[in-house]
C-alpha atoms as a PDB file:
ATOM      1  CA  UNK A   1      19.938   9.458  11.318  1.00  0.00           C
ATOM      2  CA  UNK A   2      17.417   8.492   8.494  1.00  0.00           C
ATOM      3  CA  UNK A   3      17.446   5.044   7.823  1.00  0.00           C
ATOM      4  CA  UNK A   4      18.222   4.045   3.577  1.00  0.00           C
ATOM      5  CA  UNK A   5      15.092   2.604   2.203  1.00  0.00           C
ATOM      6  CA  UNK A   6      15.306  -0.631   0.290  1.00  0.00           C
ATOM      7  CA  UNK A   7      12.135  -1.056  -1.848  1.00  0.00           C
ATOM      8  CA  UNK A   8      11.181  -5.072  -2.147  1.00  0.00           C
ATOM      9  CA  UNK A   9       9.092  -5.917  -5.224  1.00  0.00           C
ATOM     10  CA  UNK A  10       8.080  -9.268  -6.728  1.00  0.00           C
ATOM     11  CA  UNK A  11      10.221  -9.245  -9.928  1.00  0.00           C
ATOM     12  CA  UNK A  12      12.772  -8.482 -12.412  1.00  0.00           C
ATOM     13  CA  UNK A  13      10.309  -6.118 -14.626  1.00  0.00           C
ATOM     14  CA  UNK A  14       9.191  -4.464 -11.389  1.00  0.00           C
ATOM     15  CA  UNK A  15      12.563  -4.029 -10.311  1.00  0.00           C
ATOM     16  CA  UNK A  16      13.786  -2.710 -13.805  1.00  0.00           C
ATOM     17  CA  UNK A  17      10.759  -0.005 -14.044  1.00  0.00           C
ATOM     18  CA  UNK A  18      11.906   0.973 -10.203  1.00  0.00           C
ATOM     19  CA  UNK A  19      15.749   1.681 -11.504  1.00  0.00           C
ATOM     20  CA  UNK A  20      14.097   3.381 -14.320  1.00  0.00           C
ATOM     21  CA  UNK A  21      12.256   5.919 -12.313  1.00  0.00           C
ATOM     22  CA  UNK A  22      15.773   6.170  -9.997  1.00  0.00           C
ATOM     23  CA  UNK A  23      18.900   3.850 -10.798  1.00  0.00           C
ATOM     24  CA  UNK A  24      19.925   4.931  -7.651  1.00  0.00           C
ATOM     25  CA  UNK A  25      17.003   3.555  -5.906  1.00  0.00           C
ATOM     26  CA  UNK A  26      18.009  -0.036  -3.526  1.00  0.00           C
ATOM     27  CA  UNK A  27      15.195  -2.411  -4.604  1.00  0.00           C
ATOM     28  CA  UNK A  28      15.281  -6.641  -3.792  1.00  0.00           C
ATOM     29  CA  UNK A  29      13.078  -8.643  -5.235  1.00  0.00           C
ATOM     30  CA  UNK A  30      11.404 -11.918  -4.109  1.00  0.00           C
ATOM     31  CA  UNK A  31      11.193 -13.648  -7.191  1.00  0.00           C
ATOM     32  CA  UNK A  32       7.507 -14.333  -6.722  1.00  0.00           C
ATOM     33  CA  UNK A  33       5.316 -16.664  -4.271  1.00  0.00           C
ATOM     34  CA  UNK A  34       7.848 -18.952  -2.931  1.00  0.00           C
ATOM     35  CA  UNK A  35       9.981 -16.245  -1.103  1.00  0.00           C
ATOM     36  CA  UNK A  36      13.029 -18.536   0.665  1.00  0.00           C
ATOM     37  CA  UNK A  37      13.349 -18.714   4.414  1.00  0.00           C
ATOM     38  CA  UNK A  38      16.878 -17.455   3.883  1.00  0.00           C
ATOM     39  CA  UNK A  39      15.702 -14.483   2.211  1.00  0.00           C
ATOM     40  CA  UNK A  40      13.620 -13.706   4.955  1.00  0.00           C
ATOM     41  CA  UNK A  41      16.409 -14.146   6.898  1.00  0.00           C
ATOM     42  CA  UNK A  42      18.259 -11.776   5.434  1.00  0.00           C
ATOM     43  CA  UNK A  43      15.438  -9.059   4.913  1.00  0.00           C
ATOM     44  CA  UNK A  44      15.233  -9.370   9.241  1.00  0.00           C
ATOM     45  CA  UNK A  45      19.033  -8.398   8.932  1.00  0.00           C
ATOM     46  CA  UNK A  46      18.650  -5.550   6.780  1.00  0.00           C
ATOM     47  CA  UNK A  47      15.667  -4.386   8.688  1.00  0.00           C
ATOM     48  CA  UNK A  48      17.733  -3.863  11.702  1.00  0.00           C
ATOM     49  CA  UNK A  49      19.312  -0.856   9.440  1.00  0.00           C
ATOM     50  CA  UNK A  50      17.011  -0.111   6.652  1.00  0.00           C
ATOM     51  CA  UNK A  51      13.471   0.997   6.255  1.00  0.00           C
ATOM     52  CA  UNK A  52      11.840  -2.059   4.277  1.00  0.00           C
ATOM     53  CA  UNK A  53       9.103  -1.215   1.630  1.00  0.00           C
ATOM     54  CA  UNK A  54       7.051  -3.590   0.415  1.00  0.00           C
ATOM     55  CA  UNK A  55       5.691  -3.105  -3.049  1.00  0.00           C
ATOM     56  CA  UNK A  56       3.691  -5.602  -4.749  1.00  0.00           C
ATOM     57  CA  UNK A  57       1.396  -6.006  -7.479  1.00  0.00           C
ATOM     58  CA  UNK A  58      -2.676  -5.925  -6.507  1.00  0.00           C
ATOM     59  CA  UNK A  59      -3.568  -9.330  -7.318  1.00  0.00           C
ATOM     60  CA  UNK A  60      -3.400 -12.653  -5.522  1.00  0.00           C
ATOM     61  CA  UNK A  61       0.136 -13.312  -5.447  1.00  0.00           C
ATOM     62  CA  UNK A  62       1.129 -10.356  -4.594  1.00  0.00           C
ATOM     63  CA  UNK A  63      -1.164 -10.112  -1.337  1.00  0.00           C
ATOM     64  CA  UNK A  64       0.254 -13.424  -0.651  1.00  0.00           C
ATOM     65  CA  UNK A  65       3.807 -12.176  -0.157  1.00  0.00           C
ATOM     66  CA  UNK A  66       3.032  -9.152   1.514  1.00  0.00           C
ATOM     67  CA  UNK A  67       0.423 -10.802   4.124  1.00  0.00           C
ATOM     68  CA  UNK A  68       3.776 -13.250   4.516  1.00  0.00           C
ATOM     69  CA  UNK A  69       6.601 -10.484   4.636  1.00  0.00           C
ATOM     70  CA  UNK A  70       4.398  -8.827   7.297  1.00  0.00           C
ATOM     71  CA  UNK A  71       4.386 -11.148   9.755  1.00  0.00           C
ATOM     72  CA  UNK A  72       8.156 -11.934   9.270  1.00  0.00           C
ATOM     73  CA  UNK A  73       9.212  -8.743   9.787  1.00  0.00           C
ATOM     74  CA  UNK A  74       9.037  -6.153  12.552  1.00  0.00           C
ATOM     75  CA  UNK A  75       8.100  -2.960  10.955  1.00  0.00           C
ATOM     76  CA  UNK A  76       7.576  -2.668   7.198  1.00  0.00           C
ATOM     77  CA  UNK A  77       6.250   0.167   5.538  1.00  0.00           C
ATOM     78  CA  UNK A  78       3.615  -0.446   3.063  1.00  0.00           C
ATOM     79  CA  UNK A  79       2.806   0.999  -0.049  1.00  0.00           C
ATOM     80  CA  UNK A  80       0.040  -0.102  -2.200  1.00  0.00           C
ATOM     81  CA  UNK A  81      -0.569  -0.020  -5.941  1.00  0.00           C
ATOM     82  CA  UNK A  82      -3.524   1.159  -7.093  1.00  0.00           C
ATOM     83  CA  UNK A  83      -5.331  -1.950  -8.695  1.00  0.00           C
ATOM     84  CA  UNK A  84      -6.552   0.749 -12.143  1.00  0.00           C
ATOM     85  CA  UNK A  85      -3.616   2.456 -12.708  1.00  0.00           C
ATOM     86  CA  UNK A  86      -1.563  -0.900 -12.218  1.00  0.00           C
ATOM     87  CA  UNK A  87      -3.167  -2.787 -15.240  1.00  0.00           C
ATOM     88  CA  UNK A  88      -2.426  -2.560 -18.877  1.00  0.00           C
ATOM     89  CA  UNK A  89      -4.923  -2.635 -21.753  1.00  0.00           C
ATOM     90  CA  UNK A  90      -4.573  -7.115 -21.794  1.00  0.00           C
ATOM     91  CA  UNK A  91      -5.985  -6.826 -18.333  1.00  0.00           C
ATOM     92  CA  UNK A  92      -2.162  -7.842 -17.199  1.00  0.00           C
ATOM     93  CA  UNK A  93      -1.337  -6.511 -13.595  1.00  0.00           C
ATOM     94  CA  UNK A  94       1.688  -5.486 -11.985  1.00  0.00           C
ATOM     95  CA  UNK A  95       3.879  -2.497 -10.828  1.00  0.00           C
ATOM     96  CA  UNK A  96       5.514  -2.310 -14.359  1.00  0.00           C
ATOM     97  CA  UNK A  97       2.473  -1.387 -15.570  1.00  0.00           C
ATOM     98  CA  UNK A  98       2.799   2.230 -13.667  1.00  0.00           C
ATOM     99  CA  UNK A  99       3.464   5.238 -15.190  1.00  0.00           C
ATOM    100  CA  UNK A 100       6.538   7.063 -14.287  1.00  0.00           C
ATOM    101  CA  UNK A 101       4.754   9.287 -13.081  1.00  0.00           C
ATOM    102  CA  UNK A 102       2.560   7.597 -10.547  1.00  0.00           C
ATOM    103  CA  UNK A 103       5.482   5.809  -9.848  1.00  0.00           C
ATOM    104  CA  UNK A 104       7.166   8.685  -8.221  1.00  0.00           C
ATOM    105  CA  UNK A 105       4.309  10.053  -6.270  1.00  0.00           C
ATOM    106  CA  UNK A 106       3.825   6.689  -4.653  1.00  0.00           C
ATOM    107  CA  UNK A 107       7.702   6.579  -3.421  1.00  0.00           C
ATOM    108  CA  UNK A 108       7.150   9.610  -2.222  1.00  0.00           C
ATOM    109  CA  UNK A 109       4.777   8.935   0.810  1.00  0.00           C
ATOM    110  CA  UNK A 110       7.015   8.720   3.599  1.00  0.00           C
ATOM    111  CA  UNK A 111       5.934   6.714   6.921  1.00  0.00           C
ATOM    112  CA  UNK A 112       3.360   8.354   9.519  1.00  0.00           C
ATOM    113  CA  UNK A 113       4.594   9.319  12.546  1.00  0.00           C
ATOM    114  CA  UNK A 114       3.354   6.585  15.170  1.00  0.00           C
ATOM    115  CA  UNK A 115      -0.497   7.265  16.759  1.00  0.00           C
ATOM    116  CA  UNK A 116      -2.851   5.281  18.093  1.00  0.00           C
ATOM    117  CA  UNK A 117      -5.731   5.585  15.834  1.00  0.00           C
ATOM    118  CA  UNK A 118      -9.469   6.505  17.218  1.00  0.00           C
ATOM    119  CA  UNK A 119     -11.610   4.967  14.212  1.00  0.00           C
ATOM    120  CA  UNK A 120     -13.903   2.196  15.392  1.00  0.00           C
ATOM    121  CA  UNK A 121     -16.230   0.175  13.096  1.00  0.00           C
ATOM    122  CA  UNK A 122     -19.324   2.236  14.311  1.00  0.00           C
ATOM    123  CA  UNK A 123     -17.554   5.325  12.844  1.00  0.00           C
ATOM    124  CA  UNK A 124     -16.581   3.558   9.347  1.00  0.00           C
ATOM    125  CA  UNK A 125     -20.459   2.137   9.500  1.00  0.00           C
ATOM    126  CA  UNK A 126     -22.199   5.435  10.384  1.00  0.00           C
ATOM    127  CA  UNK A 127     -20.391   7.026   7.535  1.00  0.00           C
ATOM    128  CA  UNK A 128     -21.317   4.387   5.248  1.00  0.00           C
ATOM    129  CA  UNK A 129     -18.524   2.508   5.092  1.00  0.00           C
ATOM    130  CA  UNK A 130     -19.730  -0.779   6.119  1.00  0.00           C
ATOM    131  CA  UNK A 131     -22.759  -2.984   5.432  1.00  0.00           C
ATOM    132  CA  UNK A 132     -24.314  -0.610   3.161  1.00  0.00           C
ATOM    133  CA  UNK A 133     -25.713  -0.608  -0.226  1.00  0.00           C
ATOM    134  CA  UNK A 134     -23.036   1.748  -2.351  1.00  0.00           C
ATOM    135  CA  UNK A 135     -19.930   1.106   0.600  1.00  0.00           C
ATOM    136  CA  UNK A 136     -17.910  -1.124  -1.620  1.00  0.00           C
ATOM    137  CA  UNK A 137     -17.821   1.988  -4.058  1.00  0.00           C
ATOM    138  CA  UNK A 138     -17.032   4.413  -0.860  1.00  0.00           C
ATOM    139  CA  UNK A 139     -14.650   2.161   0.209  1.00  0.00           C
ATOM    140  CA  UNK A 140     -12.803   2.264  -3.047  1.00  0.00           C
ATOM    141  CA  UNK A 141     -12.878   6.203  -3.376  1.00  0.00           C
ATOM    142  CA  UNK A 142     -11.488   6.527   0.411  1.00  0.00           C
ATOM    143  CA  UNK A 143      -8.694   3.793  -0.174  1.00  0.00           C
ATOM    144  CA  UNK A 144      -7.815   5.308  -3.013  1.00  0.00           C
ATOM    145  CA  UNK A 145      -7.636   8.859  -1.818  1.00  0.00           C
ATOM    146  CA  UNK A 146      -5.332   7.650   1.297  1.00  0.00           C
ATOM    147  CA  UNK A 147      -3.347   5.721  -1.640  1.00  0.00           C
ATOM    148  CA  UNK A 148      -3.523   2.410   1.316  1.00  0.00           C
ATOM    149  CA  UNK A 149      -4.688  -0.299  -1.218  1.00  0.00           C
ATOM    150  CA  UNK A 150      -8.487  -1.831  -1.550  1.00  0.00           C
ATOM    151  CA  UNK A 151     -10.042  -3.909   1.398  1.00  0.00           C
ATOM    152  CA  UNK A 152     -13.093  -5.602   1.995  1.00  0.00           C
ATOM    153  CA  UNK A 153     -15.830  -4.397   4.536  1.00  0.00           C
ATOM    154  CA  UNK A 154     -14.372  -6.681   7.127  1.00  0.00           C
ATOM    155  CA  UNK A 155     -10.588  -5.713   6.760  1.00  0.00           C
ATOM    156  CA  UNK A 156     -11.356  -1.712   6.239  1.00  0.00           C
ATOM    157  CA  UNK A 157     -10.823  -0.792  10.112  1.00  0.00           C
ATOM    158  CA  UNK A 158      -7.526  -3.086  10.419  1.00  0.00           C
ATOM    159  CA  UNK A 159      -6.251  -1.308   7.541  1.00  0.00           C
ATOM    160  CA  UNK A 160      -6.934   2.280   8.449  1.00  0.00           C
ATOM    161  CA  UNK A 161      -5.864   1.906  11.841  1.00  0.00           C
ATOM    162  CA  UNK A 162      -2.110   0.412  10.420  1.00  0.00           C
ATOM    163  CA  UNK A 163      -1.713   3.612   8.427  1.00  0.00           C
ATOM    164  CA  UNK A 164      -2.786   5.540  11.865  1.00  0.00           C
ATOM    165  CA  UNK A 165      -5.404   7.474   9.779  1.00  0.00           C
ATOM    166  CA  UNK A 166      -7.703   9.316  12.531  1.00  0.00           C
ATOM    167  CA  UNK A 167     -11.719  10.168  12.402  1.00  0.00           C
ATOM    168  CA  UNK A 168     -11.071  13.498  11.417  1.00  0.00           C
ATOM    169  CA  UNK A 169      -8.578  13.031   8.156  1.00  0.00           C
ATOM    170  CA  UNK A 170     -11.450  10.721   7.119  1.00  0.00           C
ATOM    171  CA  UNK A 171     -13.828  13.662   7.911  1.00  0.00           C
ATOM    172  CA  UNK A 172     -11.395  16.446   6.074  1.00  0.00           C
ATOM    173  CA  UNK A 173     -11.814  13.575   3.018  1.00  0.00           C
ATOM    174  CA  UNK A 174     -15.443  13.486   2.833  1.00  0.00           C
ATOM    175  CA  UNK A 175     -15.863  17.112   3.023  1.00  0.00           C
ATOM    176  CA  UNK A 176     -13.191  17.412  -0.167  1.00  0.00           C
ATOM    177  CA  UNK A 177     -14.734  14.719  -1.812  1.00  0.00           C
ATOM    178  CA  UNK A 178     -18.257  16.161  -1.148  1.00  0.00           C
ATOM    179  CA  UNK A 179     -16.902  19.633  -2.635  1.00  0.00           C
ATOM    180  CA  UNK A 180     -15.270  18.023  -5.837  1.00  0.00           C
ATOM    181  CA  UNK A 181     -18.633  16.246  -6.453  1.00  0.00           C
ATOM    182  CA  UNK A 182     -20.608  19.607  -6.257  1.00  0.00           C
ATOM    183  CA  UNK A 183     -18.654  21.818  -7.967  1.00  0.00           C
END
């Protein structure tokens, strides 16, 4: 039996462009930062029957509540929104800003089937990654491409390893990207 999905998002406008894209779609929100125990409480309840997605905006806040919601809960899944397509032309950021369209390919990423990953920080650094003089700009492009959300240098193998991505999808990657970039 599938479990129903209840997306949790930070507020009313990112709940409203949700039931927009799907009225039929079960999304909470947290109301911001200061997230209750109680609701917590009852998000541990619902987990015991739901898949929990956590959805929130790419900016300070937003990390905030998901570093917190992580460690409160057992297992949720993660989506992240891609920091570009998640700001409007003020510079404003948030999941309202999506389009529709993005929107419904992100919801669409279902959860990974459980392996232990084999990357190690060598790997990421030997492929330029890590500690290198363009690997900010690599790390961006290979983020993006697994749609997992930007990290630093220093968070990149934590990250990876929680989606279960293995050396050779990362390999597969670089050999697309290298082919896009030539042709």
């Amino acid at each position: 039996m599938t479990k129903q999905v209840i997306y949790l998002v930070e507020g009313a406008h990112d709940k409203a462009r949700l039931k927009e894209l799907d009225n039929s779609l079960n999304v909470l929100i947290t109301k911001g930062i200061k997230i209750k125990h109680s609701f917590i409480e009852q998000l541990k309840q619902l987990e015991k029957e739901h898949l929990i997605v956590l959805m929130f905006d790419p900016d300070y806040a937003g990390e905030q509540i998901r570093k917190r919601l992580t460690k409160a809960l057992k297992n949720p899944y993660q989506i992240y929104l891609p920091l570009k397509l998640a700001t409007n032309k003020k510079g404003d950021i948030g999941l309202e800003h999506l389009s529709l369209e993005t929107l419904k390919e992100l919801i669409k990423i279902k959860p990974r089937e459980t392996l232990k990953s084999d990357l190690t920080n060598e790997f990421l650094y030997q492929r330029g990654y890590l500690n290198k003089a363009n690997s900010r700009q690599k790390r961006t492009q290979l983020t993006g491409y697994f749609k997992i959300g930007y990290v630093n240098g220093k968070g990149l193998l934590k990250r990876l390893e929680l989606f279960n991505i293995q050396e050779e999808e990362i390999i597969k990657y670089e050999k697309e990207v290298l082919r896009s970039t030539l042709s």
